[in-house]
PDB file of N, CA and C in Angstrom:
ATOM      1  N   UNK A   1       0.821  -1.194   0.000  1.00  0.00           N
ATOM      2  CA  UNK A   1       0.000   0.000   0.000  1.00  0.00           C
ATOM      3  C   UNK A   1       0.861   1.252   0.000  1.00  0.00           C
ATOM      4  N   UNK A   2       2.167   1.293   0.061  1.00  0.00           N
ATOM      5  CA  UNK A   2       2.814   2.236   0.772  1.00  0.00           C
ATOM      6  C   UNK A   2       3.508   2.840  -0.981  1.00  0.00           C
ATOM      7  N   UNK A   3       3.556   1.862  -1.778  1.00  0.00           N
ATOM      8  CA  UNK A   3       3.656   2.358  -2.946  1.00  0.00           C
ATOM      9  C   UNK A   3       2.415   3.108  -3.829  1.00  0.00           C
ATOM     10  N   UNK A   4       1.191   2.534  -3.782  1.00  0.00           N
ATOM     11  CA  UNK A   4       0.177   3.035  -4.117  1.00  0.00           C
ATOM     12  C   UNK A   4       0.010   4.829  -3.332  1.00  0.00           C
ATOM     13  N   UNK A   5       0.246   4.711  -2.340  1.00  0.00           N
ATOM     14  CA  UNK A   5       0.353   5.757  -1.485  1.00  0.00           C
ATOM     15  C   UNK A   5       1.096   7.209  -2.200  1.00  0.00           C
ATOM     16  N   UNK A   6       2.296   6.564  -2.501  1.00  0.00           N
ATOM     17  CA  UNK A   6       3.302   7.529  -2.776  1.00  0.00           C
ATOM     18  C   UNK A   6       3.011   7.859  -4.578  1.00  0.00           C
ATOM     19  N   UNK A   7       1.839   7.054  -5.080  1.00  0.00           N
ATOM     20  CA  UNK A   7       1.350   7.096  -6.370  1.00  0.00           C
ATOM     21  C   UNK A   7       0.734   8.253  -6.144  1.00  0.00           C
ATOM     22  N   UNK A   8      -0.301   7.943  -5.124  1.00  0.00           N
ATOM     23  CA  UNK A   8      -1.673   8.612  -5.095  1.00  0.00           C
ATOM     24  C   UNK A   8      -0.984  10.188  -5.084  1.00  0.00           C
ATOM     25  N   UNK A   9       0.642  10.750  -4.271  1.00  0.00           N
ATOM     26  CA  UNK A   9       0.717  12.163  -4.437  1.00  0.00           C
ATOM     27  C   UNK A   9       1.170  12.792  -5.511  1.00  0.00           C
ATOM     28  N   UNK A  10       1.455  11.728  -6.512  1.00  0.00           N
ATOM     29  CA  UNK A  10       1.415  12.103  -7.986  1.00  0.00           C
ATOM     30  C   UNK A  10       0.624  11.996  -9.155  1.00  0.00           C
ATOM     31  N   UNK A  11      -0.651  11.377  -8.870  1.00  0.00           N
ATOM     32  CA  UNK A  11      -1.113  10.748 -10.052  1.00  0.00           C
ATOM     33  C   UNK A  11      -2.969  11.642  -9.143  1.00  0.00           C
ATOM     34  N   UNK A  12      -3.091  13.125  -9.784  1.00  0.00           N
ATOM     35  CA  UNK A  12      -4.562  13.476  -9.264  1.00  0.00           C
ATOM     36  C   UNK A  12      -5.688  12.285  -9.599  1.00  0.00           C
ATOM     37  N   UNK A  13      -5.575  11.717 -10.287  1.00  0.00           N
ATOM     38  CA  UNK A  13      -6.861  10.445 -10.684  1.00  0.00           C
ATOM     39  C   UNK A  13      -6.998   9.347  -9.478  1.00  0.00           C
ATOM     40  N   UNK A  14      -5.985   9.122  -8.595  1.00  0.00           N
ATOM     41  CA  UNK A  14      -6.311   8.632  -7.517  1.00  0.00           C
ATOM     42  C   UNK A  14      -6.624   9.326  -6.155  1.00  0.00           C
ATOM     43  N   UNK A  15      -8.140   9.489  -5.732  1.00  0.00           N
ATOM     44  CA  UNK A  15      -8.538  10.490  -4.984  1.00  0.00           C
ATOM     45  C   UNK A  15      -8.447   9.156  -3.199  1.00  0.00           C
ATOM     46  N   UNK A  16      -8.154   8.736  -3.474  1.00  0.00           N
ATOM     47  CA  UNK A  16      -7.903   7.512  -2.595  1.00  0.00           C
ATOM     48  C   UNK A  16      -7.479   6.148  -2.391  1.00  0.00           C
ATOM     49  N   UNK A  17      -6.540   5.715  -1.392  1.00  0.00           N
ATOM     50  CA  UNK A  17      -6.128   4.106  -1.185  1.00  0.00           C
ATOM     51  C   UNK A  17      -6.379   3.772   0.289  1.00  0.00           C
ATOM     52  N   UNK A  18      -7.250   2.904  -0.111  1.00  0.00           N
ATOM     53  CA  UNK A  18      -7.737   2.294   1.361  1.00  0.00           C
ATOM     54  C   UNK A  18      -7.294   0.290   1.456  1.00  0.00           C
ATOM     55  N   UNK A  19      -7.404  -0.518   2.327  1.00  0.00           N
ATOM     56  CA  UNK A  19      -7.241  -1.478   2.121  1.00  0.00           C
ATOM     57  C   UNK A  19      -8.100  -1.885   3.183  1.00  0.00           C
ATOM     58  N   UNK A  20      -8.475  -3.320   3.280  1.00  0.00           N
ATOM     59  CA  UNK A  20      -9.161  -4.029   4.936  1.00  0.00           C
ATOM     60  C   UNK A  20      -8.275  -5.285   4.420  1.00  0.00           C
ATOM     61  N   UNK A  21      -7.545  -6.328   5.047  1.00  0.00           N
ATOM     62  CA  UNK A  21      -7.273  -7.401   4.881  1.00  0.00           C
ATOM     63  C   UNK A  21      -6.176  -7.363   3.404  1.00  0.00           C
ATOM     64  N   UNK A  22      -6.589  -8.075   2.825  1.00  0.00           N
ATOM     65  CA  UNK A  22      -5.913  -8.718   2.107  1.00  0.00           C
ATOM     66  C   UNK A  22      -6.251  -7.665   0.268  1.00  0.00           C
ATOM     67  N   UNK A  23      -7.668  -7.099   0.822  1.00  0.00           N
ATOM     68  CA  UNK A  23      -8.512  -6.471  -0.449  1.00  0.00           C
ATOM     69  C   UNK A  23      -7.941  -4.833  -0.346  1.00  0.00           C
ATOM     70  N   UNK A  24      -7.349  -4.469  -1.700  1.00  0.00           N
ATOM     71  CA  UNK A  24      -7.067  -2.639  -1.299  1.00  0.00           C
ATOM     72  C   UNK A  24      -7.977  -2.231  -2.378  1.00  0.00           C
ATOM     73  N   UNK A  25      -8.419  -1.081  -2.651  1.00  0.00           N
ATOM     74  CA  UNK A  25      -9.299  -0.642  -3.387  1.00  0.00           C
ATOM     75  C   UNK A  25      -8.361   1.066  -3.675  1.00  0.00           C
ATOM     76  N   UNK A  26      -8.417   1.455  -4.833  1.00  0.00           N
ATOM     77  CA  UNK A  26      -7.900   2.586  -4.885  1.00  0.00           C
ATOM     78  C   UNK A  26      -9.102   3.362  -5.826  1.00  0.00           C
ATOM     79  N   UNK A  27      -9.534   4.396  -5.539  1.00  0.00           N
ATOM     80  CA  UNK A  27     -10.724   5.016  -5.753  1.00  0.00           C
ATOM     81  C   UNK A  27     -10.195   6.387  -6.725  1.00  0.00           C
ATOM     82  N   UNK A  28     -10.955   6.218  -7.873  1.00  0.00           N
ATOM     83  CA  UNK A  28     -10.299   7.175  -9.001  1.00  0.00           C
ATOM     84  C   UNK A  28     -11.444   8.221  -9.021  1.00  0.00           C
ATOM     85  N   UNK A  29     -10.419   9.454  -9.213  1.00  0.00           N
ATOM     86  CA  UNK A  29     -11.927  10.785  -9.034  1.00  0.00           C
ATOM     87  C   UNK A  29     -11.466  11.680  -9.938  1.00  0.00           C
ATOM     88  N   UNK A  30     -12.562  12.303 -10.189  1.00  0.00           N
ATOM     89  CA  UNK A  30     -11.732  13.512 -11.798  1.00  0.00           C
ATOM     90  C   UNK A  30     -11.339  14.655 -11.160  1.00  0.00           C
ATOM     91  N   UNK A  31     -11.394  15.336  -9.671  1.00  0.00           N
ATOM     92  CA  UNK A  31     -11.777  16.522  -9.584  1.00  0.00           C
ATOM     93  C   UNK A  31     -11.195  16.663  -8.187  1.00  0.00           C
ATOM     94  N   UNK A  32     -10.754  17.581  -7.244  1.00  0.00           N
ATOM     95  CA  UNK A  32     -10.789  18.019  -6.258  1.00  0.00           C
ATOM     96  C   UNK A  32     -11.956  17.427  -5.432  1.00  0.00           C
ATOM     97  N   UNK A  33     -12.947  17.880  -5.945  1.00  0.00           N
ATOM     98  CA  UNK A  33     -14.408  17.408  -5.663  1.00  0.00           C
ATOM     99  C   UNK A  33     -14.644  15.993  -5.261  1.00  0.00           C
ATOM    100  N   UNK A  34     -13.923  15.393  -5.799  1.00  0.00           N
ATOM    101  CA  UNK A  34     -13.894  13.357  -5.528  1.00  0.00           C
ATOM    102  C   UNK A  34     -15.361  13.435  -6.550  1.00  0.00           C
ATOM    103  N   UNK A  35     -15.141  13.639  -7.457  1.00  0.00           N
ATOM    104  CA  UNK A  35     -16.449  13.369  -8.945  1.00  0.00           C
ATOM    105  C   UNK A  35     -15.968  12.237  -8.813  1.00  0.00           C
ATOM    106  N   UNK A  36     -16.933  10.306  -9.168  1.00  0.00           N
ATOM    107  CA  UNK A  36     -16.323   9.436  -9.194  1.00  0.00           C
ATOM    108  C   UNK A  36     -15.670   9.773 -10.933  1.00  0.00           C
ATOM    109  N   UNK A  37     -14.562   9.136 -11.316  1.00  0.00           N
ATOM    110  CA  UNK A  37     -14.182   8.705 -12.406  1.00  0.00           C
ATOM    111  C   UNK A  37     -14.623   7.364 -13.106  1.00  0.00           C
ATOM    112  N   UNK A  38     -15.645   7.134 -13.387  1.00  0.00           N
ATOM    113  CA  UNK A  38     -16.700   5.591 -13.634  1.00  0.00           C
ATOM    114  C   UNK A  38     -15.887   5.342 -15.508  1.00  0.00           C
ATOM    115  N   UNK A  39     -16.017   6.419 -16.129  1.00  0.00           N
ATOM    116  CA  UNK A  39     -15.220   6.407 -17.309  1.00  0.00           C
ATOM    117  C   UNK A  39     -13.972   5.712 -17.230  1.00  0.00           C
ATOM    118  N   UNK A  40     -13.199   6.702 -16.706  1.00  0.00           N
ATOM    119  CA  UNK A  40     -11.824   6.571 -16.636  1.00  0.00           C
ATOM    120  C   UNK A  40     -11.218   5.060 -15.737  1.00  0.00           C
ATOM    121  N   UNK A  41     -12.395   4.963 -15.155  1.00  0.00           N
ATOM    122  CA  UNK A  41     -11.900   3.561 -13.902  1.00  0.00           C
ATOM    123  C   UNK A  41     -11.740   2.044 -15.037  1.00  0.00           C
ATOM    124  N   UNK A  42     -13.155   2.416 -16.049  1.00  0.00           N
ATOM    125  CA  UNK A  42     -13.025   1.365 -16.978  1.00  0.00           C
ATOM    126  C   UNK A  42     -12.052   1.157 -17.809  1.00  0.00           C
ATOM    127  N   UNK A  43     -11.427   2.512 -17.965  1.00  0.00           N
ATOM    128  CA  UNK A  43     -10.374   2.479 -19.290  1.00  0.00           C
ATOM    129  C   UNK A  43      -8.561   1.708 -18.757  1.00  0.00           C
ATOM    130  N   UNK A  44      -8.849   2.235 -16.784  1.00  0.00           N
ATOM    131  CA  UNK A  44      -7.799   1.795 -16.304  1.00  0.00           C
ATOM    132  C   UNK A  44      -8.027  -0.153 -16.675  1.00  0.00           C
ATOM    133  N   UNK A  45      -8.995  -0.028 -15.806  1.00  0.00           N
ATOM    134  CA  UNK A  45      -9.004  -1.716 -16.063  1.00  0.00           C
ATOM    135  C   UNK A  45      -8.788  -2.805 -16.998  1.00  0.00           C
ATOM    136  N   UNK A  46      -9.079  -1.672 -18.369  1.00  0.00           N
ATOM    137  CA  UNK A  46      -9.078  -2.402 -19.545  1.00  0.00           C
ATOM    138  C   UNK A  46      -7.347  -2.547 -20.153  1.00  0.00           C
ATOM    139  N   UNK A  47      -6.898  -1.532 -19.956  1.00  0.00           N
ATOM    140  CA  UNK A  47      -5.474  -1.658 -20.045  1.00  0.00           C
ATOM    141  C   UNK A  47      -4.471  -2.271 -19.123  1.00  0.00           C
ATOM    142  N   UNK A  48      -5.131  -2.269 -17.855  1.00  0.00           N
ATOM    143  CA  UNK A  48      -3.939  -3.532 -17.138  1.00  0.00           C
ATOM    144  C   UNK A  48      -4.781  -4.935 -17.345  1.00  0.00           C
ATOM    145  N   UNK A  49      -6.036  -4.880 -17.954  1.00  0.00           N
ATOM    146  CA  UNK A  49      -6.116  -6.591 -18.437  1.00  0.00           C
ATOM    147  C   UNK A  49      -5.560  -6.916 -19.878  1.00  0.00           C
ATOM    148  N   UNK A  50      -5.313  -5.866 -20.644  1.00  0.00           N
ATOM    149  CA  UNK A  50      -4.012  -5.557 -21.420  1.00  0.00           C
ATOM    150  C   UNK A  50      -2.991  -6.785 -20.837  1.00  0.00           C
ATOM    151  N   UNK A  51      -2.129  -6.024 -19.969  1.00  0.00           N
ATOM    152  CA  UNK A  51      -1.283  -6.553 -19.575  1.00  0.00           C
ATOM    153  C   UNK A  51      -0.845  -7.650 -18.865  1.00  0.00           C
ATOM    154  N   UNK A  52      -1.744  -7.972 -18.735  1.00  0.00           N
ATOM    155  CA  UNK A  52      -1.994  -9.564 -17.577  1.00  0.00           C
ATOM    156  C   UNK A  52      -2.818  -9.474 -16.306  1.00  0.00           C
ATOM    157  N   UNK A  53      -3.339  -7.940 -16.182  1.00  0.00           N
ATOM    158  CA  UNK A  53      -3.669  -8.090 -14.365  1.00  0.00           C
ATOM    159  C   UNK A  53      -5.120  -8.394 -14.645  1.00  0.00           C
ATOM    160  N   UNK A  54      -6.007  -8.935 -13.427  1.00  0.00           N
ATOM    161  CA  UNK A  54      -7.363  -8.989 -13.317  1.00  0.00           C
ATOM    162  C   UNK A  54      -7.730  -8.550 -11.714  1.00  0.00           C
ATOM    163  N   UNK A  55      -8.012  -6.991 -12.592  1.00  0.00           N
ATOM    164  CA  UNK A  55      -8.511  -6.173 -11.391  1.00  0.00           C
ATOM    165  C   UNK A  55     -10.040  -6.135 -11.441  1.00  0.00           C
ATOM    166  N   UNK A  56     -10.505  -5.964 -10.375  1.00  0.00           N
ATOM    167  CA  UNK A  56     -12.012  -6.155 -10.012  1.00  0.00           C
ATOM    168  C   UNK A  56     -12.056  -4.266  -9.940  1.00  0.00           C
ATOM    169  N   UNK A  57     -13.553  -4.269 -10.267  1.00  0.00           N
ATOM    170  CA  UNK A  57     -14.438  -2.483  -9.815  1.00  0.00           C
ATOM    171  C   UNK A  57     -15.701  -2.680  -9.218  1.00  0.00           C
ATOM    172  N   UNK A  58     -15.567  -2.012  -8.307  1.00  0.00           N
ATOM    173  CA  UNK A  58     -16.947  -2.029  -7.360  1.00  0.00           C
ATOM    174  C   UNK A  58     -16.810  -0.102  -7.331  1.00  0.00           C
ATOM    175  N   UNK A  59     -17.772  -0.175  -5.323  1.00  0.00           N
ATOM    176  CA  UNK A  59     -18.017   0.822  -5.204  1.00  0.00           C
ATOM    177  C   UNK A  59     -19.204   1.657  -5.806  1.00  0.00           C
ATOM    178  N   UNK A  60     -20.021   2.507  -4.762  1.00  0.00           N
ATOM    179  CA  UNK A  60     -21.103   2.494  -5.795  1.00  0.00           C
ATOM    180  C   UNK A  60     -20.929   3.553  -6.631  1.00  0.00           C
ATOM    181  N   UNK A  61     -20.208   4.046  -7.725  1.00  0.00           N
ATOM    182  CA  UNK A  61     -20.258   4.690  -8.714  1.00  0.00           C
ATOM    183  C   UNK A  61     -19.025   3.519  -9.686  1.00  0.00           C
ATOM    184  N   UNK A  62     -18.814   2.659  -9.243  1.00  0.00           N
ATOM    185  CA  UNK A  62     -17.753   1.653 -10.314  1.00  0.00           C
ATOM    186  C   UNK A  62     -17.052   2.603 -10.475  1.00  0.00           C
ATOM    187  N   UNK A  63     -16.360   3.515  -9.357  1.00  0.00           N
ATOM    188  CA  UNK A  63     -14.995   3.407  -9.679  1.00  0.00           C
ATOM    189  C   UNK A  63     -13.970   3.599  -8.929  1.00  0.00           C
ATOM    190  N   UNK A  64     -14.080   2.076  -8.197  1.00  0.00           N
ATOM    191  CA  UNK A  64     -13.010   1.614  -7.247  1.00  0.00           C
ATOM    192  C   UNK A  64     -12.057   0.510  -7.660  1.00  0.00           C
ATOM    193  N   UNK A  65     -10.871   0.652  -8.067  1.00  0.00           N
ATOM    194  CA  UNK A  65     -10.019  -0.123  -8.696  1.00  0.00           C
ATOM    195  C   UNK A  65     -10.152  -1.180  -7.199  1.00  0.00           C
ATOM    196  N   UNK A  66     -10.526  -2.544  -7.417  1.00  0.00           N
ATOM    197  CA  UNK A  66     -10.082  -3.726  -6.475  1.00  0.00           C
ATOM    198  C   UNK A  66      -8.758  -4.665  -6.630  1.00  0.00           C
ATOM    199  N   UNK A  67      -8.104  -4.384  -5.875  1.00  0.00           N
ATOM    200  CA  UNK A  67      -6.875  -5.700  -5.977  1.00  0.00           C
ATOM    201  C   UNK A  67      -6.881  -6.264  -4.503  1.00  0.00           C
ATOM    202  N   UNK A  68      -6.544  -7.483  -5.407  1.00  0.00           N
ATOM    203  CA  UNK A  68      -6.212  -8.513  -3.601  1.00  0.00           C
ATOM    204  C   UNK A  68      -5.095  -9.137  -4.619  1.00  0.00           C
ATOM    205  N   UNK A  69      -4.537 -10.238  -3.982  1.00  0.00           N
ATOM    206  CA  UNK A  69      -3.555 -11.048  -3.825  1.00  0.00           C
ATOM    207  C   UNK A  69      -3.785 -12.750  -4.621  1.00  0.00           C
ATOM    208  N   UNK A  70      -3.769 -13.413  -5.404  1.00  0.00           N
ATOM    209  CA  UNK A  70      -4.029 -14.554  -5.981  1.00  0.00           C
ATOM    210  C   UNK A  70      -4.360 -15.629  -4.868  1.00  0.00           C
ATOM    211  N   UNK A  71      -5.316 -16.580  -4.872  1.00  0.00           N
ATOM    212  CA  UNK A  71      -4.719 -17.578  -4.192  1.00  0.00           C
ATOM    213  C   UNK A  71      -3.877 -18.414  -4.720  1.00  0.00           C
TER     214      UNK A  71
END
């Protein structure tokens, strides 16, 4: 988390990183405001399943990037 962290003070599209357990969720926002980013959350997802990852979106505006850990 501590990398996501040090993302979040460079990258304004992440308006938050939270985790409980094993599940972190990083919450994408367009604006000062925390507008959800529901657009932009899809476009992330679609390009790291590009790359091999399979990230989950919840949250109720879908756009909470989900990662956990494989079993």
């Amino acid at each position: 988390m501590a990398a996501l962290n040090e993302l979040q003070k460079k990258q304004p599209l992440i308006g938050d990183v939270r985790g409980h357990g094993l599940m972190v969720g990083v919450e994408l926002v367009r604006d000062a405001k925390k507008t959800p980013a529901t657009d932009e959350t899809s476009k992330v997802k679609a390009m790291l399943r590009e790359r091999g990852f399979l990230i989950g979106v919840g949250g109720t505006w879908g756009n909470v990037l989900r990662i956990q850990p494989p079993w």
